[in-house]
C-alpha atoms as a PDB file:
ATOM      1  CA  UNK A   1       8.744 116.706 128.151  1.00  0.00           C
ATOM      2  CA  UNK A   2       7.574 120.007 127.768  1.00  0.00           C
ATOM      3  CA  UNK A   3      10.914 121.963 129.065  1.00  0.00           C
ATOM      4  CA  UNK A   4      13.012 120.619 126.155  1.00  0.00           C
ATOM      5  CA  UNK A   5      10.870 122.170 123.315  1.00  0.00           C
ATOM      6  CA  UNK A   6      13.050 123.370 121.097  1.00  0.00           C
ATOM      7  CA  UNK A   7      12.829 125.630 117.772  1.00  0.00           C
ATOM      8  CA  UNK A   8      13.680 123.774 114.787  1.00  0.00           C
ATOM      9  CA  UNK A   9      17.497 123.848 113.745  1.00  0.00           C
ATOM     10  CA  UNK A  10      18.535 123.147 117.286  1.00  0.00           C
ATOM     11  CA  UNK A  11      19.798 119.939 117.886  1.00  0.00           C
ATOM     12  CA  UNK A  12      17.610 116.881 118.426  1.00  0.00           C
ATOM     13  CA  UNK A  13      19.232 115.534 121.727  1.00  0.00           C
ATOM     14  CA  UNK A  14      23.149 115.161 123.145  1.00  0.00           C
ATOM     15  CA  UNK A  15      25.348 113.078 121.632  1.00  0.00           C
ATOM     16  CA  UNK A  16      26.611 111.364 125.204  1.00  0.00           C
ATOM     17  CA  UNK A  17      24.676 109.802 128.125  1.00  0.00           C
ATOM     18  CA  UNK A  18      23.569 112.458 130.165  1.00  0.00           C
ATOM     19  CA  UNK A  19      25.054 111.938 133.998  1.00  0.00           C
ATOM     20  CA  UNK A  20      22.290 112.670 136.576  1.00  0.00           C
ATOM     21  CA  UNK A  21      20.064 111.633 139.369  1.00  0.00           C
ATOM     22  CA  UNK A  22      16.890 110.192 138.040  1.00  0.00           C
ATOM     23  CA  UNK A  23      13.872 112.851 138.041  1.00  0.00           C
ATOM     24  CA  UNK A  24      11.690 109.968 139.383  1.00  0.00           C
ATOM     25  CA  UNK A  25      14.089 109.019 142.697  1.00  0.00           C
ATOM     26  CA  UNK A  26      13.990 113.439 143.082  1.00  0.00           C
ATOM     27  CA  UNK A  27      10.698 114.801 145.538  1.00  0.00           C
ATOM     28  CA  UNK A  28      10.561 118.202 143.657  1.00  0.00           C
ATOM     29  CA  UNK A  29      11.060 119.724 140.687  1.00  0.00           C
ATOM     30  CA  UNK A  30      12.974 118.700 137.925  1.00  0.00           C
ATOM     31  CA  UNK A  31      14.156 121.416 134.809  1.00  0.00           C
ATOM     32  CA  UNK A  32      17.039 120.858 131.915  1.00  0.00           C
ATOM     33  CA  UNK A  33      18.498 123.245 129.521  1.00  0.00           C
ATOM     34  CA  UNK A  34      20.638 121.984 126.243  1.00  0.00           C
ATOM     35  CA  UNK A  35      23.264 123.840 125.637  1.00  0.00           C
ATOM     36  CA  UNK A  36      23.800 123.868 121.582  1.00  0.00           C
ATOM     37  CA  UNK A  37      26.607 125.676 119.491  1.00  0.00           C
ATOM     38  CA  UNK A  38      25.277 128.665 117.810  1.00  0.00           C
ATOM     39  CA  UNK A  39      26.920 127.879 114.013  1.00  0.00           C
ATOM     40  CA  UNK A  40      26.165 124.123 113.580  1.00  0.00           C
ATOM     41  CA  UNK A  41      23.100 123.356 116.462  1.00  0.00           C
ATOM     42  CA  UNK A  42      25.484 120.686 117.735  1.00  0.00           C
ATOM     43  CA  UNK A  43      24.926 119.520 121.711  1.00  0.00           C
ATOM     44  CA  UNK A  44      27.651 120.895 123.916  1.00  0.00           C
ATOM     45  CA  UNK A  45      26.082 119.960 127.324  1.00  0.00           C
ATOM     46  CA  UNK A  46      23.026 119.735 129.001  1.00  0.00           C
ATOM     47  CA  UNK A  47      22.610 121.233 132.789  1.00  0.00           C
ATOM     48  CA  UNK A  48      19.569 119.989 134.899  1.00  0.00           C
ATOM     49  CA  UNK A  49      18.099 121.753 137.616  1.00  0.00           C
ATOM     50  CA  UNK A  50      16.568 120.286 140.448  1.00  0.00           C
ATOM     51  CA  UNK A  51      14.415 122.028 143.041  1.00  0.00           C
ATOM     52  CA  UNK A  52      12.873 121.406 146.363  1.00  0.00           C
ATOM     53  CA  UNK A  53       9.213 122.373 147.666  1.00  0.00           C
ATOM     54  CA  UNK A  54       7.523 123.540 144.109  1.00  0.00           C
ATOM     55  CA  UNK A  55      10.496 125.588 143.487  1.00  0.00           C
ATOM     56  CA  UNK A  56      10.457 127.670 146.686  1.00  0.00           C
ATOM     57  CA  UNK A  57      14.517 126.668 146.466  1.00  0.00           C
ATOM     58  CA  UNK A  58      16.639 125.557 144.248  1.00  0.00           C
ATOM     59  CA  UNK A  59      18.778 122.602 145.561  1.00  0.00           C
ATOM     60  CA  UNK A  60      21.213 121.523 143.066  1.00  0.00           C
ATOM     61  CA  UNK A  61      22.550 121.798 139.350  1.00  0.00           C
ATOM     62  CA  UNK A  62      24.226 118.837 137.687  1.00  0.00           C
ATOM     63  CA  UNK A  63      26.086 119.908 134.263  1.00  0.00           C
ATOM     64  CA  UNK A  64      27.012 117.532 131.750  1.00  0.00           C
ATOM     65  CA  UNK A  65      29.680 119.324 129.205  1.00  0.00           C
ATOM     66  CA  UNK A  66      30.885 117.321 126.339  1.00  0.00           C
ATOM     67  CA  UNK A  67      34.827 117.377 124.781  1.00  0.00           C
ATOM     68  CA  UNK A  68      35.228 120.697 122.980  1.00  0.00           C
ATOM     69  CA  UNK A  69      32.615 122.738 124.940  1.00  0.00           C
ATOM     70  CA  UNK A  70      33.448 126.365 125.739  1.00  0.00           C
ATOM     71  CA  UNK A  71      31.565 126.622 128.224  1.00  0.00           C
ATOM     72  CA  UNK A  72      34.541 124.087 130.164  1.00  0.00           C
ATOM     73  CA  UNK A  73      36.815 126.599 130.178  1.00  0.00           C
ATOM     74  CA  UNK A  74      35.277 129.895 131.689  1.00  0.00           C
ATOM     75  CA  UNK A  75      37.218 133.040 131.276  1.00  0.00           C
ATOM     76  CA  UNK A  76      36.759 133.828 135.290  1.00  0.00           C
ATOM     77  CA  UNK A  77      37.449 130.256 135.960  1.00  0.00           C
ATOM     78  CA  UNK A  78      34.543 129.683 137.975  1.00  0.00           C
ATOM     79  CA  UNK A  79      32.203 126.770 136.564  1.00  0.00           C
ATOM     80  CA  UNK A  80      29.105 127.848 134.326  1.00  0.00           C
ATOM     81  CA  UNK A  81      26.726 125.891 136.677  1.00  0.00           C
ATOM     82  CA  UNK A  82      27.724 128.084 139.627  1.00  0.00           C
ATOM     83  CA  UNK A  83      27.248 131.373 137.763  1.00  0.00           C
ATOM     84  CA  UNK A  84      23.878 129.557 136.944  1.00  0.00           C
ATOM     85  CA  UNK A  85      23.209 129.039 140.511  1.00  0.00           C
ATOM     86  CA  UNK A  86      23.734 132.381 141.171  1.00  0.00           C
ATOM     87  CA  UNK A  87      21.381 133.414 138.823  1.00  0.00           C
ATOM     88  CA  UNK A  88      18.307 131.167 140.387  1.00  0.00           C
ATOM     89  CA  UNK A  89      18.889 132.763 143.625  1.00  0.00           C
ATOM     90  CA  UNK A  90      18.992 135.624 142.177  1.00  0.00           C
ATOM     91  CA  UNK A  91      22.745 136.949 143.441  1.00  0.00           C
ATOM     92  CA  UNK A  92      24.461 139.585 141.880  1.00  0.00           C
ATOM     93  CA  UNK A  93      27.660 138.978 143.668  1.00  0.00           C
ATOM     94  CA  UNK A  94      30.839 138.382 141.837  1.00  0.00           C
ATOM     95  CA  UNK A  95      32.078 134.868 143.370  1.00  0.00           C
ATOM     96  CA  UNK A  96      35.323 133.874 142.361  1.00  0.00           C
ATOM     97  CA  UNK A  97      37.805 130.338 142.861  1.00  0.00           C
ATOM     98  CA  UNK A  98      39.657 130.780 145.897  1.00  0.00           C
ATOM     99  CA  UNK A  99      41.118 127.584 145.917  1.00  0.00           C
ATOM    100  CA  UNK A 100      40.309 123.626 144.449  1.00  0.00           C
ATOM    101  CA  UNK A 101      41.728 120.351 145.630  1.00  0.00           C
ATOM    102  CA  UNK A 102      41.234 116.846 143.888  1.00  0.00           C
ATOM    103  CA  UNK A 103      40.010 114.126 146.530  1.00  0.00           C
ATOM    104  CA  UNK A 104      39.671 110.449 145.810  1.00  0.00           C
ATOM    105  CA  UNK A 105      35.993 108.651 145.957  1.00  0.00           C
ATOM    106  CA  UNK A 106      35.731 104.852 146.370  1.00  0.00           C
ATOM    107  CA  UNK A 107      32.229 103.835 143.935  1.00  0.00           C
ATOM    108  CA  UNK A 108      32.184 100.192 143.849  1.00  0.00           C
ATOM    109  CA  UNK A 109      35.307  99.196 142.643  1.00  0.00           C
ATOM    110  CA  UNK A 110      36.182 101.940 140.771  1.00  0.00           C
ATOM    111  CA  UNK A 111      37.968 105.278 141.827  1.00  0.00           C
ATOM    112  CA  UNK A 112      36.718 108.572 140.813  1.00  0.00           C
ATOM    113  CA  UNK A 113      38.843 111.734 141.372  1.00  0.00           C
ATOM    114  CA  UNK A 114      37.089 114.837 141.948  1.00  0.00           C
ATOM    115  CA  UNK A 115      37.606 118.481 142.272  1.00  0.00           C
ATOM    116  CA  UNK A 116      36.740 120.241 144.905  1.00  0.00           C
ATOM    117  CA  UNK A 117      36.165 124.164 145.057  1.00  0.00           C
ATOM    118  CA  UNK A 118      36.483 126.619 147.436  1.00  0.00           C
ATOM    119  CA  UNK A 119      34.233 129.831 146.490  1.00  0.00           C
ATOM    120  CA  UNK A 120      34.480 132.855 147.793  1.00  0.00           C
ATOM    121  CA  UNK A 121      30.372 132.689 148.248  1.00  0.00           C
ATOM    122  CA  UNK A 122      30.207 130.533 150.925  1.00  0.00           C
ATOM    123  CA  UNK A 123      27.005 128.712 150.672  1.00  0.00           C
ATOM    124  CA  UNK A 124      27.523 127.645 147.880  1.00  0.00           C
ATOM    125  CA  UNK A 125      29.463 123.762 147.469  1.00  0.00           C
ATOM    126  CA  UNK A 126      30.841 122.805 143.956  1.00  0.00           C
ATOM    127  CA  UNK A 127      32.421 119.703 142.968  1.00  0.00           C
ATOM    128  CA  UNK A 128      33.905 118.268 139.388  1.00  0.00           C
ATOM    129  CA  UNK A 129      34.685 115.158 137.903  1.00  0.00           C
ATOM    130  CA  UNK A 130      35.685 113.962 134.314  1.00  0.00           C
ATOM    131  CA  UNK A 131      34.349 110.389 132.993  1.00  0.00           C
ATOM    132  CA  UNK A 132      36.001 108.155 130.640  1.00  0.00           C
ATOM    133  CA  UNK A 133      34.130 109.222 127.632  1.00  0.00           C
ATOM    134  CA  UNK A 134      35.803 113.079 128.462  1.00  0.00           C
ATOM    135  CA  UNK A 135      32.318 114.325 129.559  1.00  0.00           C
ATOM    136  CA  UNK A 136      33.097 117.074 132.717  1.00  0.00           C
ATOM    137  CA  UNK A 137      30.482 116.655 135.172  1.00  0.00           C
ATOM    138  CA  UNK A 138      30.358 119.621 137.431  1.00  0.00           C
ATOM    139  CA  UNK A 139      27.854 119.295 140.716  1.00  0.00           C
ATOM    140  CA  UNK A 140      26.711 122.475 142.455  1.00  0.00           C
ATOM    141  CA  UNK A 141      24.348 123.463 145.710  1.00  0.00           C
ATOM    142  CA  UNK A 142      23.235 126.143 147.351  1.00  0.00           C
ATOM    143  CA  UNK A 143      23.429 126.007 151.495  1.00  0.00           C
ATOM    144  CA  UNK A 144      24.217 122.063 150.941  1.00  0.00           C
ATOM    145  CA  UNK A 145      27.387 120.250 151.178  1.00  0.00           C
ATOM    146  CA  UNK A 146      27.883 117.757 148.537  1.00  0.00           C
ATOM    147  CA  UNK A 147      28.445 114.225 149.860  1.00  0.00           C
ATOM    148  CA  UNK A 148      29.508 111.599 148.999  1.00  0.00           C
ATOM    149  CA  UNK A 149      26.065 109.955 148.626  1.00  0.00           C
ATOM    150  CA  UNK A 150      25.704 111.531 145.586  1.00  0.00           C
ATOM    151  CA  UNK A 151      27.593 110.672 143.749  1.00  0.00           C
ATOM    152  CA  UNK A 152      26.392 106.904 144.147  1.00  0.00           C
ATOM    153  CA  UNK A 153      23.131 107.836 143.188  1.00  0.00           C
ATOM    154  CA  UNK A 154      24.391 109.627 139.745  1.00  0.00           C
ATOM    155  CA  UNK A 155      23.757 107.420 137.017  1.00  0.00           C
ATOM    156  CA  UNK A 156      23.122 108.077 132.855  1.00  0.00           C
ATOM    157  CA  UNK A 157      19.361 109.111 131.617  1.00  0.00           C
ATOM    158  CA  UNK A 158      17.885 107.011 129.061  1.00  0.00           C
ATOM    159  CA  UNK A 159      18.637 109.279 125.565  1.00  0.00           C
ATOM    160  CA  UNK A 160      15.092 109.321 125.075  1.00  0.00           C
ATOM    161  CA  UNK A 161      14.220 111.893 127.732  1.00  0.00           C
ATOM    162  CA  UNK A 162      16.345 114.979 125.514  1.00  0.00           C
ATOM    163  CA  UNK A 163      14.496 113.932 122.197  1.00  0.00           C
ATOM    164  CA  UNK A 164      11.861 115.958 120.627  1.00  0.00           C
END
């Protein structure tokens, strides 16, 4: 796929199932950025983007950050995929964590506990979760709530899609 091209000494693909809603099951556009350590070109997370209308509006970013990432612990505290949300709308407003609450979600027969956050932009809904391979999965809109729908239809992306 042409928006994974990457320049040789990068990384060839993530090293953990990617957690996301299937580009074919999404109407719009579809966009993914790896993000690799500078020093060795290992995979630290992927983020996917996916947009409404021919990208007239972004909708929602999914991040996937692995065990040892950085970018899981911001300085400001506020999740790199909102400060990436931010930046596709293009707002140059400081946001900030005004509060976060874990809630329990029934999928199947499982129980998933996820954290909830309260931003001081208020049109924008973010929610996180860890798995059991220690992969954070942060979920973040812009002028959508996030239900609990989605989180039924997240599921892994076959490895081959983040391969060059």
């Amino acid at each position: 796929m042409a928006f994974l091209r990457r320049r040789s000494g990068t990384p060839a693909g993530p090293d953990f199932d990617i957690l996301a809603m299937d580009p074919g099951d999404w109407p719009g556009d579809f966009g993914a950025v790896l993000i690799s350590d500078p020093e060795d070109g290992s995979c630290h997370g992927v983020v996917l983007r996916y947009d409404l209308m021919g990208g007239r509006g972004p909708s929602m970013i999914i991040g996937n950050l692995r065990s040892g990432s950085p970018a899981r612990d911001p300085e400001d505290g506020v999740p790199l995929e909102v400060h990436q949300m931010l930046a596709i709308v293009g707002s140059e407003e400081p946001v900030e964590v005004l509060d976060s609450e874990d809630f329990p979600v029934m999928l199947d027969d499982g129980l998933l506990i996820v954290k909830k956050y309260k931003l001081s932009e208020g049109r924008l809904a973010a929610v996180q979760f860890g798995r059991s391979d220690d992969v954070l999965v942060t979920v973040v809109t812009w002028d959508r709530p996030v239900s609990e729908d989605l989180y039924k239809l997240l599921k892994p992306l076959p490895a081959g899609m983040f391969q060059v």
